[in-house]
PDB file of N, CA and C in Angstrom:
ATOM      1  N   UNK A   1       4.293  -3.785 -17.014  1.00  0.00           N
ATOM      2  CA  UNK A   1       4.010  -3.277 -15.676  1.00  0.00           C
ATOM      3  C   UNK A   1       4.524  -1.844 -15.578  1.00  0.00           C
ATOM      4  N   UNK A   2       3.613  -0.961 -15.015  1.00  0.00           N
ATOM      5  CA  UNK A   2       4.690   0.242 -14.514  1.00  0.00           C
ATOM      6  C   UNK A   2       5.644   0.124 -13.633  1.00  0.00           C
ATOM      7  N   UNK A   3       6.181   1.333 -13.914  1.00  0.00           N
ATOM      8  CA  UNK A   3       7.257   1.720 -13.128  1.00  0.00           C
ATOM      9  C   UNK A   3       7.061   2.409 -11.911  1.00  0.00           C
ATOM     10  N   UNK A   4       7.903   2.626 -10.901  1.00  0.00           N
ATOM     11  CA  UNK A   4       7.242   3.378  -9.664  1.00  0.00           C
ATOM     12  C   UNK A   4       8.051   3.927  -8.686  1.00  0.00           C
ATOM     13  N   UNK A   5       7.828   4.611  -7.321  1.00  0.00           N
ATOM     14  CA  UNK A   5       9.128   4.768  -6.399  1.00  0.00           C
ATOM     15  C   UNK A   5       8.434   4.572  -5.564  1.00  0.00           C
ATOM     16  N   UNK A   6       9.572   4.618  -4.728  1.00  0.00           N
ATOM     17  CA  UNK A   6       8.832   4.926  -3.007  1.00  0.00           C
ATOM     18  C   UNK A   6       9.433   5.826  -2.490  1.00  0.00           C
ATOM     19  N   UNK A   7       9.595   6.618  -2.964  1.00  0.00           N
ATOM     20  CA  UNK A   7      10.662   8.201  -2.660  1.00  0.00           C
ATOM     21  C   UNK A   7       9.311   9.175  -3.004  1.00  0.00           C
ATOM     22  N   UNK A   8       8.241   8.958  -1.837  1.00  0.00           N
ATOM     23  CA  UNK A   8       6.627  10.330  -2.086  1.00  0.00           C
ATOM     24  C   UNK A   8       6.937  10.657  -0.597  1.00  0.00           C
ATOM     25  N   UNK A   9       6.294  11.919  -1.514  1.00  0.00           N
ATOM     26  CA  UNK A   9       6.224  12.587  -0.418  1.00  0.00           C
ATOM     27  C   UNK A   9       4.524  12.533  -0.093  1.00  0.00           C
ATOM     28  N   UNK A  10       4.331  12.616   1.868  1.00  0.00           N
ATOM     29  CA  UNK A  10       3.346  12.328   2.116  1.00  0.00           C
ATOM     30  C   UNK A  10       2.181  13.031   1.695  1.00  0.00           C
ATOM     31  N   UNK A  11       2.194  14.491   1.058  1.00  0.00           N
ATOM     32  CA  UNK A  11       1.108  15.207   1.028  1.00  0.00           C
ATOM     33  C   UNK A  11       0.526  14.872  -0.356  1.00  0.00           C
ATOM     34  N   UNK A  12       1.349  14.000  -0.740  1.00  0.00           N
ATOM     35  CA  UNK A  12       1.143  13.645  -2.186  1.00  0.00           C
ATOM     36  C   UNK A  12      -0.453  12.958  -2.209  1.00  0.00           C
ATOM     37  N   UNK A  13      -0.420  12.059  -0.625  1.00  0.00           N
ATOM     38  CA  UNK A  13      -1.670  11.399  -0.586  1.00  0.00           C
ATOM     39  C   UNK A  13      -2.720  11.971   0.105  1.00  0.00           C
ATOM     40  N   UNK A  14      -2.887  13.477   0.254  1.00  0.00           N
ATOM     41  CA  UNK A  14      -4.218  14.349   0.340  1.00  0.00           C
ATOM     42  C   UNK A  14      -5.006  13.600  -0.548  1.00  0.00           C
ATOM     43  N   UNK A  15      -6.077  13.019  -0.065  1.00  0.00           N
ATOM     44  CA  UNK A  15      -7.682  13.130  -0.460  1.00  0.00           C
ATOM     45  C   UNK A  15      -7.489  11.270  -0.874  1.00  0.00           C
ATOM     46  N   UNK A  16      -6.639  11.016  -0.703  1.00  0.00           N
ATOM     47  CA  UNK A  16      -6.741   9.349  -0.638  1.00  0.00           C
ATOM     48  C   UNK A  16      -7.591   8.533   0.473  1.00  0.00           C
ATOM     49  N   UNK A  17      -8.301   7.582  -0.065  1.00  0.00           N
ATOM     50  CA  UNK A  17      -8.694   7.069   0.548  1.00  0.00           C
ATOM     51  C   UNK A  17      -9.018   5.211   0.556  1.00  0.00           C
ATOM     52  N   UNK A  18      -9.582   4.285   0.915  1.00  0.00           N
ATOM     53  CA  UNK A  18      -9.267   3.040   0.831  1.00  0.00           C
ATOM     54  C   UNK A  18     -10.015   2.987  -0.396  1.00  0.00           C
ATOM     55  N   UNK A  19      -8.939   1.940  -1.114  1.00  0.00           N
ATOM     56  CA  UNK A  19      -9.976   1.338  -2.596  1.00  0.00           C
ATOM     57  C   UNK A  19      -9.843   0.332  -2.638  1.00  0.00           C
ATOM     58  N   UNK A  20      -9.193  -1.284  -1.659  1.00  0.00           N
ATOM     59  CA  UNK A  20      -9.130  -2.858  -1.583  1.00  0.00           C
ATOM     60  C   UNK A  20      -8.134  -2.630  -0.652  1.00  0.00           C
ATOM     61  N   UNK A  21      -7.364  -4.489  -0.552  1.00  0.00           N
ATOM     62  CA  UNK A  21      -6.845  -4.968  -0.186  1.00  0.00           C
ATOM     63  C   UNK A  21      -5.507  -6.056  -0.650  1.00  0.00           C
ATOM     64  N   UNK A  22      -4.748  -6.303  -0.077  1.00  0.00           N
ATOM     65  CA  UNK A  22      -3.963  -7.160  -0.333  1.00  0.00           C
ATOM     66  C   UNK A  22      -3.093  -8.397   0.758  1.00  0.00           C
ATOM     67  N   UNK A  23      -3.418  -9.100   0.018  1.00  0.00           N
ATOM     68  CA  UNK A  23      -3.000 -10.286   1.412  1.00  0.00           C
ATOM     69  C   UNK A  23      -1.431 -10.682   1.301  1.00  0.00           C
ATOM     70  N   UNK A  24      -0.865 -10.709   2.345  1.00  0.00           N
ATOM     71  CA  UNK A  24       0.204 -10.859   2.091  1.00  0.00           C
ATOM     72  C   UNK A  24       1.035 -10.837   3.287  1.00  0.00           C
ATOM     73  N   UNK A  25       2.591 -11.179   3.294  1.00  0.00           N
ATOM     74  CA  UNK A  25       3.204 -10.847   5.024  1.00  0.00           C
ATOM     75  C   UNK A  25       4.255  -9.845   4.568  1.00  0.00           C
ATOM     76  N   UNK A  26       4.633  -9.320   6.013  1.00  0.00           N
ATOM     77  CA  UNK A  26       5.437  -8.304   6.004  1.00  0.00           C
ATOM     78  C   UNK A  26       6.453  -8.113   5.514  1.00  0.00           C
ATOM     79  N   UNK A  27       7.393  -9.387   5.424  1.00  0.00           N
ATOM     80  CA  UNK A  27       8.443  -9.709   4.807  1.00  0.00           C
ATOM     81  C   UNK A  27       8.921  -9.664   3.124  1.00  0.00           C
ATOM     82  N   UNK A  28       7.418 -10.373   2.694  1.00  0.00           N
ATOM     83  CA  UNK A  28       7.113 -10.088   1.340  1.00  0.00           C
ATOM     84  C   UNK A  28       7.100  -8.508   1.077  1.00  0.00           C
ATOM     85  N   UNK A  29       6.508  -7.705   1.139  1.00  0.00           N
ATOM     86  CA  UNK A  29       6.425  -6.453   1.532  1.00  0.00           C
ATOM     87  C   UNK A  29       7.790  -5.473   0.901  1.00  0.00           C
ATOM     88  N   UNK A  30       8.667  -6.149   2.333  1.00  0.00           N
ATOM     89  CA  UNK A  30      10.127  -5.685   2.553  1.00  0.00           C
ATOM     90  C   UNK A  30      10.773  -5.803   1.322  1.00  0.00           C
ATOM     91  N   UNK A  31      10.829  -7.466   0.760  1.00  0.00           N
ATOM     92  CA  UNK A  31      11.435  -7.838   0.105  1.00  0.00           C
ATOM     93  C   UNK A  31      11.324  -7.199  -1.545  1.00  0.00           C
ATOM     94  N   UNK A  32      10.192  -6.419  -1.969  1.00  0.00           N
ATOM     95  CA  UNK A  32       9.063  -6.218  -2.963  1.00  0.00           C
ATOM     96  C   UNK A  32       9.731  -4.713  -3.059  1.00  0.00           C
ATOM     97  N   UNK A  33       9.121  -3.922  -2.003  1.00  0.00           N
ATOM     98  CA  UNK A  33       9.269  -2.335  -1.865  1.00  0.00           C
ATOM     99  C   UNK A  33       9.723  -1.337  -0.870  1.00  0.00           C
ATOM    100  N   UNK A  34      11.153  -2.657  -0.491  1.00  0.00           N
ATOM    101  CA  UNK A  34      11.833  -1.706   0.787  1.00  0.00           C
ATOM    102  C   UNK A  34      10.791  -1.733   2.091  1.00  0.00           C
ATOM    103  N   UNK A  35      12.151  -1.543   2.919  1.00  0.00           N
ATOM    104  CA  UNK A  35      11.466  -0.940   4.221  1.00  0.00           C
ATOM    105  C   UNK A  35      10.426   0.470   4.373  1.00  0.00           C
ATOM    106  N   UNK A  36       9.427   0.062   5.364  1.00  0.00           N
ATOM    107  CA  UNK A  36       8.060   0.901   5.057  1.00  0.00           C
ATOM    108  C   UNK A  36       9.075   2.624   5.689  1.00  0.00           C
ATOM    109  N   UNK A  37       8.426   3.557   4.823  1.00  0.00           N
ATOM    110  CA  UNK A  37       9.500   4.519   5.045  1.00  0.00           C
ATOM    111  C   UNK A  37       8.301   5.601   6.288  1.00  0.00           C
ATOM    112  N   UNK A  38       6.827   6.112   6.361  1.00  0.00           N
ATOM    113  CA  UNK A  38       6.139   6.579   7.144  1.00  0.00           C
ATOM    114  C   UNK A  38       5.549   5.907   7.919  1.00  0.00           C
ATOM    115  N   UNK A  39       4.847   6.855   8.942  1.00  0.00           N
ATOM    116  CA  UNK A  39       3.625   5.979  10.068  1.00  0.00           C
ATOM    117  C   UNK A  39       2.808   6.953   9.884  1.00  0.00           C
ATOM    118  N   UNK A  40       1.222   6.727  10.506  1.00  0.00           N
ATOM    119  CA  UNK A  40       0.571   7.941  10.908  1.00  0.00           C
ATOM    120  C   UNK A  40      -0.098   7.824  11.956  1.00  0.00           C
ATOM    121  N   UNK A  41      -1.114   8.286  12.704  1.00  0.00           N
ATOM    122  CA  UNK A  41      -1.289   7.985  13.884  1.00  0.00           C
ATOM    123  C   UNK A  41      -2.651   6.755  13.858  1.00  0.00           C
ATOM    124  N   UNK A  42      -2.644   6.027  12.865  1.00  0.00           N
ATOM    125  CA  UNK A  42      -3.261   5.286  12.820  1.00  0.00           C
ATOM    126  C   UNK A  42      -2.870   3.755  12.162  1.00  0.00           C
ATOM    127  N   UNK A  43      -1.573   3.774  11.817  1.00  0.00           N
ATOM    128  CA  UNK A  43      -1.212   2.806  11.201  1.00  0.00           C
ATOM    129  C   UNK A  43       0.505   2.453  12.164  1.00  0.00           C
ATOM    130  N   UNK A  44       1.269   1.422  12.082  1.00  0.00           N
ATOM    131  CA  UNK A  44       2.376   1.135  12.299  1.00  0.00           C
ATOM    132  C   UNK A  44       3.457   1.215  10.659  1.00  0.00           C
ATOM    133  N   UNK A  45       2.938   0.817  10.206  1.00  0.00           N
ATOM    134  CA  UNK A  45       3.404   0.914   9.107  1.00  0.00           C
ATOM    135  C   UNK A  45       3.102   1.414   7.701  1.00  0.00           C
ATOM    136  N   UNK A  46       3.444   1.991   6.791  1.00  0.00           N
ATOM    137  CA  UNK A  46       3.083   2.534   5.647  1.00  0.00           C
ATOM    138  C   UNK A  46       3.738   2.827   4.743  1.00  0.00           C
ATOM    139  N   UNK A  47       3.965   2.131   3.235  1.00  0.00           N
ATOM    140  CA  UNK A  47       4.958   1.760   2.012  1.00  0.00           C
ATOM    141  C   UNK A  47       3.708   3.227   1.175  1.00  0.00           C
ATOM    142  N   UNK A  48       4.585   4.700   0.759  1.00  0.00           N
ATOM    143  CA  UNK A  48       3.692   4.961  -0.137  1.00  0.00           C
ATOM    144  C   UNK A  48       4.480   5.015  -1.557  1.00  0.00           C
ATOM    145  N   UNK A  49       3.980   4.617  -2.459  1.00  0.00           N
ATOM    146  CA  UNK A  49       4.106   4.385  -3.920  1.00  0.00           C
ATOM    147  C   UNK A  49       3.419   5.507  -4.836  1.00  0.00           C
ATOM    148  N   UNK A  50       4.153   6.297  -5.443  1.00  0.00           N
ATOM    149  CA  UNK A  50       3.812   6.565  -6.504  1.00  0.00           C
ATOM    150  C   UNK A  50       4.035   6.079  -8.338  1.00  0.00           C
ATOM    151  N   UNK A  51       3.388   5.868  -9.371  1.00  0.00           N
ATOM    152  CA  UNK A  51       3.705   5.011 -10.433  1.00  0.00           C
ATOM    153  C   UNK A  51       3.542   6.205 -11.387  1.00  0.00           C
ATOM    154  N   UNK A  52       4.560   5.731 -12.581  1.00  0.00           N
ATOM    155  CA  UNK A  52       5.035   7.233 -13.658  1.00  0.00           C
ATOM    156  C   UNK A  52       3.953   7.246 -14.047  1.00  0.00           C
ATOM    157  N   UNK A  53       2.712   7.230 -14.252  1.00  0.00           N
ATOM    158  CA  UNK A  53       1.682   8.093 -14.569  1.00  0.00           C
ATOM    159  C   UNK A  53       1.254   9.066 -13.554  1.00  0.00           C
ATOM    160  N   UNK A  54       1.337   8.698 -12.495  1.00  0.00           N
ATOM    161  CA  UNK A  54       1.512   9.822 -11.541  1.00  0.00           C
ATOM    162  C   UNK A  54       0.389   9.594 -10.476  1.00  0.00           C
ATOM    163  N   UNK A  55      -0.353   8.697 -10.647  1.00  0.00           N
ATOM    164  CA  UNK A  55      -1.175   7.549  -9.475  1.00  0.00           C
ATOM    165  C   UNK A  55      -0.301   7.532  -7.800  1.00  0.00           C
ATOM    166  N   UNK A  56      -0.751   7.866  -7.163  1.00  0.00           N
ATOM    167  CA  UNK A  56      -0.190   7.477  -5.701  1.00  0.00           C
ATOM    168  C   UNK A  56      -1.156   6.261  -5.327  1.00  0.00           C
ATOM    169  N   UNK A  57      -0.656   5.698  -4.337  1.00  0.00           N
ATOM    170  CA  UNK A  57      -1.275   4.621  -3.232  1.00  0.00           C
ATOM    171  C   UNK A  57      -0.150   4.935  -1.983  1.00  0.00           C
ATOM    172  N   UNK A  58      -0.856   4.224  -1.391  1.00  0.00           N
ATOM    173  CA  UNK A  58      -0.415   3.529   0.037  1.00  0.00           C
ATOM    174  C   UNK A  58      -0.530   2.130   0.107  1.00  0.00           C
ATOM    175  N   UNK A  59       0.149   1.663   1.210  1.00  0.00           N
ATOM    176  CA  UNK A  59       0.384   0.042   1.607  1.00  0.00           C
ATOM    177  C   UNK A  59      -0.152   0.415   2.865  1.00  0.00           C
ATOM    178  N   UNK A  60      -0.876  -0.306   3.766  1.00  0.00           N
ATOM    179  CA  UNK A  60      -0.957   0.088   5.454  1.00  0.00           C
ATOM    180  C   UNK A  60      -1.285  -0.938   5.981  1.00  0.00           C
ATOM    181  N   UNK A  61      -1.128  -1.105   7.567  1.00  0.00           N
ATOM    182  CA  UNK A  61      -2.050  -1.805   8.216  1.00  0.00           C
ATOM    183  C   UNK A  61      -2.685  -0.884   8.772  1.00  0.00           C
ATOM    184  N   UNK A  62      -3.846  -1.389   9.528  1.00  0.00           N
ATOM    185  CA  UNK A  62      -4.816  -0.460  10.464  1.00  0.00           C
ATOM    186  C   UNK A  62      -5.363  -0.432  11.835  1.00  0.00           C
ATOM    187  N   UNK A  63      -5.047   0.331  12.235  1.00  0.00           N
ATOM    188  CA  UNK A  63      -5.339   0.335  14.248  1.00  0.00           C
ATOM    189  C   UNK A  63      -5.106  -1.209  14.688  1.00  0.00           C
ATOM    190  N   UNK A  64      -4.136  -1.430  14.663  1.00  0.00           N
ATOM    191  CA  UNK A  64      -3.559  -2.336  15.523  1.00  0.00           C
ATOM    192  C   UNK A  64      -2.501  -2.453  16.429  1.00  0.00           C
ATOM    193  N   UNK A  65      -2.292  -3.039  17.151  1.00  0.00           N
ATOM    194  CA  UNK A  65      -1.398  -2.674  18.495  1.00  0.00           C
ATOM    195  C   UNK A  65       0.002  -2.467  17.734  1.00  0.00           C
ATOM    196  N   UNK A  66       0.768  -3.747  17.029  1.00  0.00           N
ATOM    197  CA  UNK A  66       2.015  -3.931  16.540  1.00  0.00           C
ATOM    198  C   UNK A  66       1.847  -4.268  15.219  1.00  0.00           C
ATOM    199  N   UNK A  67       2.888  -3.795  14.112  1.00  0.00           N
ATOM    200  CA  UNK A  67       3.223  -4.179  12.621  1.00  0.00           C
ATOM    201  C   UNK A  67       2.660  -5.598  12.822  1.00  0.00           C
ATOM    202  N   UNK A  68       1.733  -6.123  11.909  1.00  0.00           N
ATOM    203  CA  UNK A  68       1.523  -7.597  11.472  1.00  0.00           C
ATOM    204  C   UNK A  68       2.666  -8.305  10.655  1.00  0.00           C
ATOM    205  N   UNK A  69       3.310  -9.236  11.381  1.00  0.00           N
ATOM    206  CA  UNK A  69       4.398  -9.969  10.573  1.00  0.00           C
ATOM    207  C   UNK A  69       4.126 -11.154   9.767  1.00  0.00           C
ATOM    208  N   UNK A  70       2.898 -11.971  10.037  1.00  0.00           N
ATOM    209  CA  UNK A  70       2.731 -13.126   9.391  1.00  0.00           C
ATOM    210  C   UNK A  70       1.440 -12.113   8.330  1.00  0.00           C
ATOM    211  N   UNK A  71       0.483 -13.497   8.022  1.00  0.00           N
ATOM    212  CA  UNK A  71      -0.400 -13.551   7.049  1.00  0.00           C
ATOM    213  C   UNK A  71      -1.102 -12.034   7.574  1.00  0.00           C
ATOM    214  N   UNK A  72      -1.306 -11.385   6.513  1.00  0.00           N
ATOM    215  CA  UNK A  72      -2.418 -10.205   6.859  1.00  0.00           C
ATOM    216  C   UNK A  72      -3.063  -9.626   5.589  1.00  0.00           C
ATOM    217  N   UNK A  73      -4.154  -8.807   5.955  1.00  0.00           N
ATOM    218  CA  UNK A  73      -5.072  -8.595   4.941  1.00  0.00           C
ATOM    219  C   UNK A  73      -4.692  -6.793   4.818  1.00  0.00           C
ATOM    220  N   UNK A  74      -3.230  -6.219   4.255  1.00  0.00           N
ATOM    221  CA  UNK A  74      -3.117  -4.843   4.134  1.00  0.00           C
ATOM    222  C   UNK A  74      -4.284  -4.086   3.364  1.00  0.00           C
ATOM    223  N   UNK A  75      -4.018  -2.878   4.031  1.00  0.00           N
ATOM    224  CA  UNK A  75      -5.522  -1.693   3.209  1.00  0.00           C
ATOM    225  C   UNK A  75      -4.457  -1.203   2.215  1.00  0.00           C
ATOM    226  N   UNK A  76      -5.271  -0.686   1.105  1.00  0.00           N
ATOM    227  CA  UNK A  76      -4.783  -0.163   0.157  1.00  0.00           C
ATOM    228  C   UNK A  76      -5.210   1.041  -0.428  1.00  0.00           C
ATOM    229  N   UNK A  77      -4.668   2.492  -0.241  1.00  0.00           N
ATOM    230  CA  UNK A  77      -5.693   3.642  -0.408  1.00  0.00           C
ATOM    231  C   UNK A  77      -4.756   4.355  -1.925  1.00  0.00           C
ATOM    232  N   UNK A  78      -5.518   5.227  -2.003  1.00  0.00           N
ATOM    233  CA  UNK A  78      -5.242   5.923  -2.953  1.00  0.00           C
ATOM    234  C   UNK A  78      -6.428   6.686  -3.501  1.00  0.00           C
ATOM    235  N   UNK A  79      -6.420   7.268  -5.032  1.00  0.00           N
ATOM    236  CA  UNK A  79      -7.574   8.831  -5.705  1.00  0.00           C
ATOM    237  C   UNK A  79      -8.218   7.501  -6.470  1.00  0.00           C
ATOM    238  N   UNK A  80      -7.877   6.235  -6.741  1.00  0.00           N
ATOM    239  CA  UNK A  80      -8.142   5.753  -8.065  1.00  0.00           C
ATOM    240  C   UNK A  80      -8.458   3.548  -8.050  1.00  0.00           C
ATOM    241  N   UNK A  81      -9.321   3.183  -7.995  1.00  0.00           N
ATOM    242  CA  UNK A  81      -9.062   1.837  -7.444  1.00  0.00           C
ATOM    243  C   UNK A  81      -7.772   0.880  -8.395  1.00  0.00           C
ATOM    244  N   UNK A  82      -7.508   1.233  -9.587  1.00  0.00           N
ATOM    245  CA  UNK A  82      -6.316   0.644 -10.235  1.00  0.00           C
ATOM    246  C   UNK A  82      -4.979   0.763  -9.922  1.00  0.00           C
ATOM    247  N   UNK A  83      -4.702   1.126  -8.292  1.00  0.00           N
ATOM    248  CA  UNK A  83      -3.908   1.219  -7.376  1.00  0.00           C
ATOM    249  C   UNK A  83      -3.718  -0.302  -6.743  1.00  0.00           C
ATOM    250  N   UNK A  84      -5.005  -0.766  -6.334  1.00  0.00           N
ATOM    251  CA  UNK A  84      -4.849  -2.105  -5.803  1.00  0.00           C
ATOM    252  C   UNK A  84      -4.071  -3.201  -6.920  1.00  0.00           C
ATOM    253  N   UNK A  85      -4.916  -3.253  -8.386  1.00  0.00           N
ATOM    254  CA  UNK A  85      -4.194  -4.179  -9.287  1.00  0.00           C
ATOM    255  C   UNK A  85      -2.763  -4.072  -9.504  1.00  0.00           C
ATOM    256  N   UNK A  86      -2.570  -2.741  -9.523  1.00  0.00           N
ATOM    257  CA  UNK A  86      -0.684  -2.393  -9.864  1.00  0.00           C
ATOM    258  C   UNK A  86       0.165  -2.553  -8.637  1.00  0.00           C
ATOM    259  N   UNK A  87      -0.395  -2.685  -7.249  1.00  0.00           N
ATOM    260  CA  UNK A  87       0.321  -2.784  -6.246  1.00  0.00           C
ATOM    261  C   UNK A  87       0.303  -4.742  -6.211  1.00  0.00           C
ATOM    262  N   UNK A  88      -0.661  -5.290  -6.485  1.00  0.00           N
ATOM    263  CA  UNK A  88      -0.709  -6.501  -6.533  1.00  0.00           C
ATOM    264  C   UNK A  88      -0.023  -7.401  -7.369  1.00  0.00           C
ATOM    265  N   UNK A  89       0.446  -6.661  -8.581  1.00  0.00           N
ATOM    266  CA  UNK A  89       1.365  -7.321  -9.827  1.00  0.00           C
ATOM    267  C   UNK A  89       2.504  -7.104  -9.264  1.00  0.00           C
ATOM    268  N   UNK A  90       2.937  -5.984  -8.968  1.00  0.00           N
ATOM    269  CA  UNK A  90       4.436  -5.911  -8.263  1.00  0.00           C
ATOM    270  C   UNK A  90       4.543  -7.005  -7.553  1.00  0.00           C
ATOM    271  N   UNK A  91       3.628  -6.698  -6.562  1.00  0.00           N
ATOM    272  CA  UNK A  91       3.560  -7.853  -5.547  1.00  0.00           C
ATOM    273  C   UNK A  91       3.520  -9.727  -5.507  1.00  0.00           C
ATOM    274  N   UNK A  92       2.756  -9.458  -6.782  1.00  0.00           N
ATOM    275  CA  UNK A  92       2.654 -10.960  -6.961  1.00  0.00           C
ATOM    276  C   UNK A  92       1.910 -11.793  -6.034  1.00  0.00           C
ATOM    277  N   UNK A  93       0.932 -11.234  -5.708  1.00  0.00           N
ATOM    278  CA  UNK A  93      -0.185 -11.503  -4.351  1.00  0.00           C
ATOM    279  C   UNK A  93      -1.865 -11.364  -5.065  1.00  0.00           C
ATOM    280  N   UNK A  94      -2.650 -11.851  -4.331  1.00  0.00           N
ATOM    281  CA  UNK A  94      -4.524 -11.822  -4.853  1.00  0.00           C
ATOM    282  C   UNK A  94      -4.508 -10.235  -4.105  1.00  0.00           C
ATOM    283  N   UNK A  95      -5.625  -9.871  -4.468  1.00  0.00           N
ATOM    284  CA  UNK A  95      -6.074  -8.851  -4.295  1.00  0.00           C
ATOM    285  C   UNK A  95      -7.689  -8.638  -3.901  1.00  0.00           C
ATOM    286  N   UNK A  96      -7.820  -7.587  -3.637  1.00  0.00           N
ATOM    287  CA  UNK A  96      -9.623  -7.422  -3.825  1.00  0.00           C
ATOM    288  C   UNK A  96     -10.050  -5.682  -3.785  1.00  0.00           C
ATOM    289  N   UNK A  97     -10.971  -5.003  -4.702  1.00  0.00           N
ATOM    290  CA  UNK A  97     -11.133  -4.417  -4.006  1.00  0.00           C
ATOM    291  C   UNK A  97     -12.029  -3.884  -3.462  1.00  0.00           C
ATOM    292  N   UNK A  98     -12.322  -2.629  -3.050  1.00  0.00           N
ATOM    293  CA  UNK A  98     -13.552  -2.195  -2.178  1.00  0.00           C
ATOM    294  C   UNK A  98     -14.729  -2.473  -3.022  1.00  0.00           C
ATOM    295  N   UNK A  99     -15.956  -2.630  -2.626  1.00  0.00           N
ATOM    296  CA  UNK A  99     -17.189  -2.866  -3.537  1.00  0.00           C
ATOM    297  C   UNK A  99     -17.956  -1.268  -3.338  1.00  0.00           C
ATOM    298  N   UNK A 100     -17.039  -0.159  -3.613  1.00  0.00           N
ATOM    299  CA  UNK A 100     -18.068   0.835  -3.244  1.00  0.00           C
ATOM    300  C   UNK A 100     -18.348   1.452  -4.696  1.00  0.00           C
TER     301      UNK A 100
END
């Protein structure tokens, strides 16, 4: 598995955009990759990851009133869709991703 942080900086994720999903709860999350460290004006929460090849993603939820604490279906963005599989092995969760 790679290796990774959560010490990015946000501009890191210029030109990212959604490539799947991951199901999972908030707690898991926490427990996995720390407390979510940004927001933006569209999300409550947001874990961003970069991995030593130098791949960014994001973790998010999306336009919703409050952080989802139980079961939820997080977006997963990033330059590259092999963001979703490496966020999902950490995770230890199914995955899916975009069909575009």
């Amino acid at each position: 598995m790679n290796t990774f942080t959560t010490d990015v900086s946000a501009s890191k994720m210029n030109g990212t955009h959604l490539q799947g999903y991951i199901e999972t709860r908030y707690d898991h999350i926490v427990e996995r990759l720390g407390e979510p460290k940004h927001t933006s004006g569209k999300t409550n929460v947001e874990w961003l990851i970069e991995f030593d090849d130098g791949l960014v993603a994001s973790l998010y939820d999306w336009k919703l009133n409050a952080c989802p604490r139980g079961p939820y279906r997080w977006h997963v963005g990033g330059h590259n869709d092999v963001v979703v599989s490496r966020l999902a092995a950490i995770l230890d969760v199914p995955y899916m991703q975009t069909p575009f």
